[in-house]
Protein backbone atom coordinates (compact mmCIF):
# COMPACT_ATOMS: atom_id res chain seq x y z
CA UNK A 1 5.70 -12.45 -0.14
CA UNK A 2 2.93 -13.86 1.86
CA UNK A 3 0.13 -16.19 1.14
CA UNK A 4 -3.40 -15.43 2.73
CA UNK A 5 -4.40 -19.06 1.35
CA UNK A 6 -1.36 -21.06 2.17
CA UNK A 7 -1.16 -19.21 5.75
CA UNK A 8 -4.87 -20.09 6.42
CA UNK A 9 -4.64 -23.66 4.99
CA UNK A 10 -3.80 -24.56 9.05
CA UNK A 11 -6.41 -22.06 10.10
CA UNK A 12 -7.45 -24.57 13.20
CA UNK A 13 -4.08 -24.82 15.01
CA UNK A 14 -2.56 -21.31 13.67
CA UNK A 15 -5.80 -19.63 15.97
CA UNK A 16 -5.55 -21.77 18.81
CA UNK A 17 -2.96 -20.14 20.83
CA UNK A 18 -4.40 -16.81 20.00
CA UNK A 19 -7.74 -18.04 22.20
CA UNK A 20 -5.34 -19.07 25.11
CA UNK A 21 -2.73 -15.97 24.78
CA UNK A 22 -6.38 -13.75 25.36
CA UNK A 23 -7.80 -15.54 27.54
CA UNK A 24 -4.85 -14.51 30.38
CA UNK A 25 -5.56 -11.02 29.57
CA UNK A 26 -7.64 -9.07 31.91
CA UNK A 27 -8.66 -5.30 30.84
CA UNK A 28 -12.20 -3.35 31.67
CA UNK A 29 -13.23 -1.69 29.09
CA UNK A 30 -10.35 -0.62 27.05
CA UNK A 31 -10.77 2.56 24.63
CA UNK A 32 -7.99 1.43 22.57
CA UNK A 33 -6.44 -1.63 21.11
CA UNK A 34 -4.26 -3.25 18.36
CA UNK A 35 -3.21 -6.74 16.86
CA UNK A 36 0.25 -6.28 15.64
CA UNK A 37 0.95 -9.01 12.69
CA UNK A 38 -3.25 -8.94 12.18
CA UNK A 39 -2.72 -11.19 9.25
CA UNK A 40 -5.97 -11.93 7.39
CA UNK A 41 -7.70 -10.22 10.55
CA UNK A 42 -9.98 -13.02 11.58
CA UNK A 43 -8.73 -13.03 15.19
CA UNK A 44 -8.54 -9.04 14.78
CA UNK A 45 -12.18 -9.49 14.57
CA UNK A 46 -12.48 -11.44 17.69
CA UNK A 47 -11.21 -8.42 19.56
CA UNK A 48 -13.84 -6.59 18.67
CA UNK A 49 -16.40 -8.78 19.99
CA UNK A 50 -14.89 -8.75 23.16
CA UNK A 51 -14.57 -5.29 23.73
CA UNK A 52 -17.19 -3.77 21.41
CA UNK A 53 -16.65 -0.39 23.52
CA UNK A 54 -12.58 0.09 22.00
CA UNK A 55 -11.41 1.34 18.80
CA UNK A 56 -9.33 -1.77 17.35
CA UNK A 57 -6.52 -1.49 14.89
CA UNK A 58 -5.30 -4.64 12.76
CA UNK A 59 -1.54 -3.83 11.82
CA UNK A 60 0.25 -6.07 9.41
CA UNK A 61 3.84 -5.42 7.36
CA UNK A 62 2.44 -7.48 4.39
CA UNK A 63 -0.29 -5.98 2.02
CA UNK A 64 -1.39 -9.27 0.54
CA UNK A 65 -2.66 -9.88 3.69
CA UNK A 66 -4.23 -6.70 4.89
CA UNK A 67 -5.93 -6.26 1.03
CA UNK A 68 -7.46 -10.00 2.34
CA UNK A 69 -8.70 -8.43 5.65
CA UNK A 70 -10.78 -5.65 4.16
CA UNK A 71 -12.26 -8.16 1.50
CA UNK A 72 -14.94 -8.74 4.11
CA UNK A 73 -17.57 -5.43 5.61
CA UNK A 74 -15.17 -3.96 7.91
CA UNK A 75 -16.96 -2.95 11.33
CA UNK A 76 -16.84 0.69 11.90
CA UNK A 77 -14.82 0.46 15.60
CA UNK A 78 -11.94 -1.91 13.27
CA UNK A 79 -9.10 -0.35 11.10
CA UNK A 80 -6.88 -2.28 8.93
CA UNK A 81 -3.73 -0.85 8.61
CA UNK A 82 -0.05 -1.88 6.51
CA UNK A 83 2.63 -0.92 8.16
CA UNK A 84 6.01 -1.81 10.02
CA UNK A 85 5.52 -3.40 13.39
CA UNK A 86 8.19 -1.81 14.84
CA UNK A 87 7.76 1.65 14.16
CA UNK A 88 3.50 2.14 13.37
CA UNK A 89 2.52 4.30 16.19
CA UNK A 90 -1.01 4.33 17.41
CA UNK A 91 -3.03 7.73 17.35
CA UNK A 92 -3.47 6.93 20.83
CA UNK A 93 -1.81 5.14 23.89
CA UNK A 94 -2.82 1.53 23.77
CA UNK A 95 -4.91 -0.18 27.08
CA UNK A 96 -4.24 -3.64 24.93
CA UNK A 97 -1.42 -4.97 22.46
CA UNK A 98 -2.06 -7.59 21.52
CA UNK A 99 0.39 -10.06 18.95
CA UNK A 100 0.06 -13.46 17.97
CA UNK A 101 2.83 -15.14 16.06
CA UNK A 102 4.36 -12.12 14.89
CA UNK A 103 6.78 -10.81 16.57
CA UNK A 104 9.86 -13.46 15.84
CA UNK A 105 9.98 -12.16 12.58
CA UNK A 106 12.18 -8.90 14.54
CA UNK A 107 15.18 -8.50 16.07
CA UNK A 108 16.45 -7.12 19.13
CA UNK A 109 13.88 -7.90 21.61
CA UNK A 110 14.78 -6.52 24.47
CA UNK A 111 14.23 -2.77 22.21
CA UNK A 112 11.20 -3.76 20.53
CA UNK A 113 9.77 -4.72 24.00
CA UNK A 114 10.75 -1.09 25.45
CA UNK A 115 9.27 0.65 22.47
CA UNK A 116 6.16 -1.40 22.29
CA UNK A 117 5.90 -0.62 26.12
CA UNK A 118 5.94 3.45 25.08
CA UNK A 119 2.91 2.59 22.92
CA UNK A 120 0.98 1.45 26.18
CA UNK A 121 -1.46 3.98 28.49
CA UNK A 122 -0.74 3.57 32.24
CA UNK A 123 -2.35 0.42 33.01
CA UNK A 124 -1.82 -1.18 29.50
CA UNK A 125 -1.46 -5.05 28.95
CA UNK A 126 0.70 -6.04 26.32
CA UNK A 127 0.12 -9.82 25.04
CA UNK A 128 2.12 -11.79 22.91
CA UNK A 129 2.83 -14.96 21.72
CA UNK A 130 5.80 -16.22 19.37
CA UNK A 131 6.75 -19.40 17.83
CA UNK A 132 9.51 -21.42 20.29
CA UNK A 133 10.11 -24.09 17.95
CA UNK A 134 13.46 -23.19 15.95
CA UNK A 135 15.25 -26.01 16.89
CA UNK A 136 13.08 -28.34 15.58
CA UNK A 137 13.83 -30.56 13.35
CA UNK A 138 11.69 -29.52 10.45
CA UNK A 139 13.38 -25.89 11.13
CA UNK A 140 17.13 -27.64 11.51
CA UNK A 141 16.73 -29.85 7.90
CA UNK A 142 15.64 -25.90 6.67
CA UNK A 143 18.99 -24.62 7.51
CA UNK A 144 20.80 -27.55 6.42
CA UNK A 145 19.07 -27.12 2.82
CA UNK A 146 19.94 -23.57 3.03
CA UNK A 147 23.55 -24.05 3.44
CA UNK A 148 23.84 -26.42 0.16
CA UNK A 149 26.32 -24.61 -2.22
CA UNK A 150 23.54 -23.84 -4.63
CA UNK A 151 21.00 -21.93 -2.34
CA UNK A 152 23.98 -20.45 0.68
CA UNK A 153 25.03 -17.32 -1.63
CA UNK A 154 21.64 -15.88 -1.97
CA UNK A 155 20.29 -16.90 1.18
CA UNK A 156 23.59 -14.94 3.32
CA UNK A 157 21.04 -13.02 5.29
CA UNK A 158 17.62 -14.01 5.18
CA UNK A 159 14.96 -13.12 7.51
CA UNK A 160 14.11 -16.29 10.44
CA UNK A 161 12.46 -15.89 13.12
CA UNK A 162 13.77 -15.73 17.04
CA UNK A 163 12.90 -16.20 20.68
CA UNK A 164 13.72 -15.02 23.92
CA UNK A 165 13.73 -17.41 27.16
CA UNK A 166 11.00 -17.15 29.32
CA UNK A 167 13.10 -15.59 32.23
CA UNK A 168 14.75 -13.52 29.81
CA UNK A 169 11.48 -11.54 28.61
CA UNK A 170 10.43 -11.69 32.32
CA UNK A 171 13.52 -9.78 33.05
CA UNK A 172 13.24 -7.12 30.37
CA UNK A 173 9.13 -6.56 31.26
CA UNK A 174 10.06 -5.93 34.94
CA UNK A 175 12.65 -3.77 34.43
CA UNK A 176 9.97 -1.85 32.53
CA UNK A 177 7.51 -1.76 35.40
CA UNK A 178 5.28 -4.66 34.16
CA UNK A 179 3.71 -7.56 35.64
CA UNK A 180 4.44 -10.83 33.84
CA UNK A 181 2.88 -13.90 33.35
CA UNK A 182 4.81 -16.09 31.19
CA UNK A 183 4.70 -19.69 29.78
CA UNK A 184 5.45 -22.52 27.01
CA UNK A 185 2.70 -24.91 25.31
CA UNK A 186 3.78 -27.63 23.11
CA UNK A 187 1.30 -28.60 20.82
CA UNK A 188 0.90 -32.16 19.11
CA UNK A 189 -0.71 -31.48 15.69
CA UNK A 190 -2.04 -33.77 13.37
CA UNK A 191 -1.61 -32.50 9.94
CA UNK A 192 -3.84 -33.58 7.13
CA UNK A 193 -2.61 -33.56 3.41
CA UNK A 194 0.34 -35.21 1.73
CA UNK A 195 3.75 -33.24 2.81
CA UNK A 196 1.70 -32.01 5.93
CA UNK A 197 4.56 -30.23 7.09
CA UNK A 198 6.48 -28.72 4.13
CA UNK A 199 2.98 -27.34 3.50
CA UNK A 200 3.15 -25.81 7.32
CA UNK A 201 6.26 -24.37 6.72
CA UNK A 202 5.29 -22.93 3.09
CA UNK A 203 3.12 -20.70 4.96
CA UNK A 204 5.59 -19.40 7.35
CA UNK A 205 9.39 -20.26 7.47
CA UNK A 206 9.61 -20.83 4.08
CA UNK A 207 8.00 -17.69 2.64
CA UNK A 208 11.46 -15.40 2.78
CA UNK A 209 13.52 -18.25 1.91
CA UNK A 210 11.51 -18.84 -1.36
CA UNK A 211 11.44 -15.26 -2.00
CA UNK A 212 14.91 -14.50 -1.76
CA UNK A 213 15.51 -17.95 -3.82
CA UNK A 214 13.25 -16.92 -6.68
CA UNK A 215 10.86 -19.46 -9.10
CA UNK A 216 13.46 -21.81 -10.47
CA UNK A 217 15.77 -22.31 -7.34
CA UNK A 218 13.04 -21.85 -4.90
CA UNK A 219 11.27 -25.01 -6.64
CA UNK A 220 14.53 -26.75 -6.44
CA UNK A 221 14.97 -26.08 -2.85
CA UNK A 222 11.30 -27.20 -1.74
CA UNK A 223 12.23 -30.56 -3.53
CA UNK A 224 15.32 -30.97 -1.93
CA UNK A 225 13.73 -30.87 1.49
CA UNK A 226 10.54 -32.39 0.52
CA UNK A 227 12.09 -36.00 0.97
CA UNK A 228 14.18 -34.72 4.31
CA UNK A 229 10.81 -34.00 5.84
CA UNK A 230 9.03 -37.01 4.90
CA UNK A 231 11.52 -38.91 6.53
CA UNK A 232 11.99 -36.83 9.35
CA UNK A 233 7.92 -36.71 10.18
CA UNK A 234 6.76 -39.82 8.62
CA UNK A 235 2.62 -39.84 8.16
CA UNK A 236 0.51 -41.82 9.34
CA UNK A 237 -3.01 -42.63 8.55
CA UNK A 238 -4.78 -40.15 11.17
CA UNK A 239 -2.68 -37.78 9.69
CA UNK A 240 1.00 -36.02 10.62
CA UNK A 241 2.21 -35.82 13.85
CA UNK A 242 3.76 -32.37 14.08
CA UNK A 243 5.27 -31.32 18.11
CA UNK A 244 5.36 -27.37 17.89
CA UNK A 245 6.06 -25.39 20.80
CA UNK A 246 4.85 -21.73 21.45
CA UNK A 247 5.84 -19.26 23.68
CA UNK A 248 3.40 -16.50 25.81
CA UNK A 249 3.53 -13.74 27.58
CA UNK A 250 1.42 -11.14 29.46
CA UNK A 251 2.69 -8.08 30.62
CA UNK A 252 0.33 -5.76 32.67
CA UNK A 253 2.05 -2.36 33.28
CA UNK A 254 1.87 -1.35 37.29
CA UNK A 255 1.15 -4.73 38.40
């Protein structure tokens, strides 16, 4: 279902928050760590670099993109793995978890957060940032397209993404015993490209839609939203201007 080229054709603002999510964490020399939703594992890489002492694991659901992350030489501390992000459990207890833009795509956060937290060694960080941008209106004229008559019966229960308040993962990471640090960014992109942001949303949002759609309707529904975005995020010569807002957190277990 997913796209290593289409994902990566933002590469520049898709990486961005990852830099500021890790740049709040603080961990001496952890022996273990993992990026859950490692996509093409260029930021998995990054890890390694900045703790070349820890064995790294890059997790993703979607083989596409792991078989992209092991086209390049694979250090020998890094590990590319498919597998659920829910249930993959690490061969050891994690000092860092890290995930960037990942986790929305699962339910029930206030579980996952308690079973990620049983992944975690005693002073573990867990650091994650998610999309907070679902009532946008790029993501609004989605849903509207996906109730049409033509697309609603096979779109009944497709996968979209969520997010918790701020206060409200706050809440659930104390009550686990962590330390949080917690925040928003909004973002002002400029998108270069015709259909700047249809081509955004191809390589996110849009992926289960189109895949539950199939060819034929899935064309039809990219052109019946094609104008709704043009209008809705009208370009300009610089390029698109495109608000997105991302949410972070930073647990530290013990404080």
């Amino acid at each position: 279902m997913w796209d290593p080229s289409q994902y990566s054709r933002f590469r520049d603002e898709r990486k961005r928050p990852f830099f500021e999510l890790l740049g709040r964490v603080e961990a001496e020399a952890p022996a273990h760590v993992a990026d859950l939703g490692c996509g093409t594992g260029d930021l998995t890489r990054v890890l390694v670099e900045r703790w070349p002492g820890a064995r790294v694991y890059g997790v993703d659901a979607s083989v596409e993109m792991v078989e992209e992350a092991r086209r390049r030489p694979v250090p020998e501390a890094l590990r590319f793995e498919v597998g659920d992000l829910a249930a993959w459990a690490p061969p050891a207890p994690l000092d860092v978890l890290v995930s960037n833009a990942a986790l929305h795509w699962l339910p029930d956060h206030e579980a996952l957060l308690k079973h990620l937290s049983e992944k975690l060694s005693a002073r573990g960080v867990l650091a994650f940032q998610v999309p907070a941008n679902f009532d946008a209106p790029s993501h609004r004229l989605v849903d509207e397209v996906r109730a049409l008559p033509r697309f609603a019966p096979a779109l009944a229960t497709p996968r979209k993404g969520r997010a918790s308040p701020l206060a409200t993962y706050e809440s659930w990471l104390a009550a686990l015993g962590f330390a949080v640090d917690a925040w928003d960014t909004t973002y002002l992109h400029l998108l270069p490209g015709e259909d700047a942001v249809l081509q955004w949303l191809s390589g996110t949002t849009l992926r289960p839609v189109l895949a539950a759609l199939g060819a034929e309707a899935g064309r039809d529904f990219v052109e019946t939203l094609r104008p709704l975005l043009r209008q809705a995020y009208p370009a300009h010569a610089r390029g698109t201007p495109f608000l997105f807002t991302r949410r972070f957190v930073v647990a530290r277990r013990g404080g």
